[in-house]
Protein backbone atom coordinates (compact mmCIF):
# COMPACT_ATOMS: atom_id res chain seq x y z
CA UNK A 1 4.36 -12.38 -6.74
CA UNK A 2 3.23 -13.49 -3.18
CA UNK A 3 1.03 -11.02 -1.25
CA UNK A 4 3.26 -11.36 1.83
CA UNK A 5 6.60 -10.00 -0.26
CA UNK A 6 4.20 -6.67 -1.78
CA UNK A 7 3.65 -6.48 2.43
CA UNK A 8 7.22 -6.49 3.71
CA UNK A 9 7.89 -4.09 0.50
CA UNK A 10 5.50 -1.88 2.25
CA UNK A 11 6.34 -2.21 5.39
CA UNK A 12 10.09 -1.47 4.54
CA UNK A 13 9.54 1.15 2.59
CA UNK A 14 6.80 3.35 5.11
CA UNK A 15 6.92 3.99 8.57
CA UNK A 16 4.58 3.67 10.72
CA UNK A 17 2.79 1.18 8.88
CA UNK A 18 -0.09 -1.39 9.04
CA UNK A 19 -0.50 -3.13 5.78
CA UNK A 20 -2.84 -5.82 5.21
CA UNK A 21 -2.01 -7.68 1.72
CA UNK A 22 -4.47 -9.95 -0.44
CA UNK A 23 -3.90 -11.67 -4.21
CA UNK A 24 -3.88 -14.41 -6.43
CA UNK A 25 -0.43 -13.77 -7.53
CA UNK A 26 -1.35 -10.84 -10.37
CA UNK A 27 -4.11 -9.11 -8.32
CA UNK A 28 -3.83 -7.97 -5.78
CA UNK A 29 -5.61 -5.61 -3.43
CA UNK A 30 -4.15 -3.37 -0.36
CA UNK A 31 -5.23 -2.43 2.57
CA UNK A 32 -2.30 0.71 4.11
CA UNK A 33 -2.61 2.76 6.69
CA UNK A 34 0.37 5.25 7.54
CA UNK A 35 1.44 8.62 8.99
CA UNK A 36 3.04 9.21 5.99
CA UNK A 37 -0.35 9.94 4.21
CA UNK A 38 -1.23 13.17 6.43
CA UNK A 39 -1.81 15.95 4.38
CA UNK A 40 -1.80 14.03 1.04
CA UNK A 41 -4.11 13.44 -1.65
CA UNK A 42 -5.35 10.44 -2.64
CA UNK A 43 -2.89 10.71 -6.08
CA UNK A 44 -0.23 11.26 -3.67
CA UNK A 45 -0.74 8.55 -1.34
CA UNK A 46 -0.98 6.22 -4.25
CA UNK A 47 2.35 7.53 -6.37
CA UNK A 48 3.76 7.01 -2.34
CA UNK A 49 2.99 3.56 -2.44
CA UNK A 50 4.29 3.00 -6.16
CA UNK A 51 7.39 4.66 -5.51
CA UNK A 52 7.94 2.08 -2.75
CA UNK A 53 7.05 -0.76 -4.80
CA UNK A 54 9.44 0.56 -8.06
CA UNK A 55 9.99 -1.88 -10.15
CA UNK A 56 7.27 -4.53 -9.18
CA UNK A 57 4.90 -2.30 -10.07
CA UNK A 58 6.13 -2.90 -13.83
CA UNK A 59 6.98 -6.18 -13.96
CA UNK A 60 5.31 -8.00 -11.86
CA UNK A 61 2.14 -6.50 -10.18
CA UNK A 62 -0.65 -6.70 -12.84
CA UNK A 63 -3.45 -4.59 -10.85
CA UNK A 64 -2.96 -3.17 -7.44
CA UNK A 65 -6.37 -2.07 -5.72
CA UNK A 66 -5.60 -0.13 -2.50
CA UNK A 67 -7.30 1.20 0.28
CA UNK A 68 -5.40 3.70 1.93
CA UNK A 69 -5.88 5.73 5.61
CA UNK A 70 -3.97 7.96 7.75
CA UNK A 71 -4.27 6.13 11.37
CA UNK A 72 -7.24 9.07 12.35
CA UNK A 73 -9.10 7.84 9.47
CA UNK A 74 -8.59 4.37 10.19
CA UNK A 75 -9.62 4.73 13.39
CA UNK A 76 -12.81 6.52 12.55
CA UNK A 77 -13.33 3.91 9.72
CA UNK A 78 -13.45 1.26 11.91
């Protein structure tokens, strides 16, 4: 799987998304920050991003790190 297509997965599936993507084709690690995680735990931003992935996460995603931030705590992080 090519980081890019995990990224437009993303993107499609969230709004208000930046999503930064790196991998070696099984690994991959994910950088997501989104509106959609206010007022979520960390569990439930995670399942979020599963649930957008579906199947992929399965079958073809071996290990998925991610890193994710509503934008206030990305821009804070930064």
């Amino acid at each position: 799987m090519d980081p890019n297509e995990i990224k437009m997965m993303i993107e499609n599936g969230m709004s208000n998304t930046l999503v930064n993507v790196d991998g070696d084709g099984t690994h991959f690690d994910a950088l997501i920050v989104s509106t959609e995680f206010e007022g979520k735990s960390l569990i439930e931003r995670h399942k979020l991003v599963y649930s957008v992935l579906g199947d992929a996460m399965k079958e073809r995603i071996h290990a998925l790190s991610l890193k994710t931030y509503t934008p206030e705590q990305w821009e804070n992080h930064k």
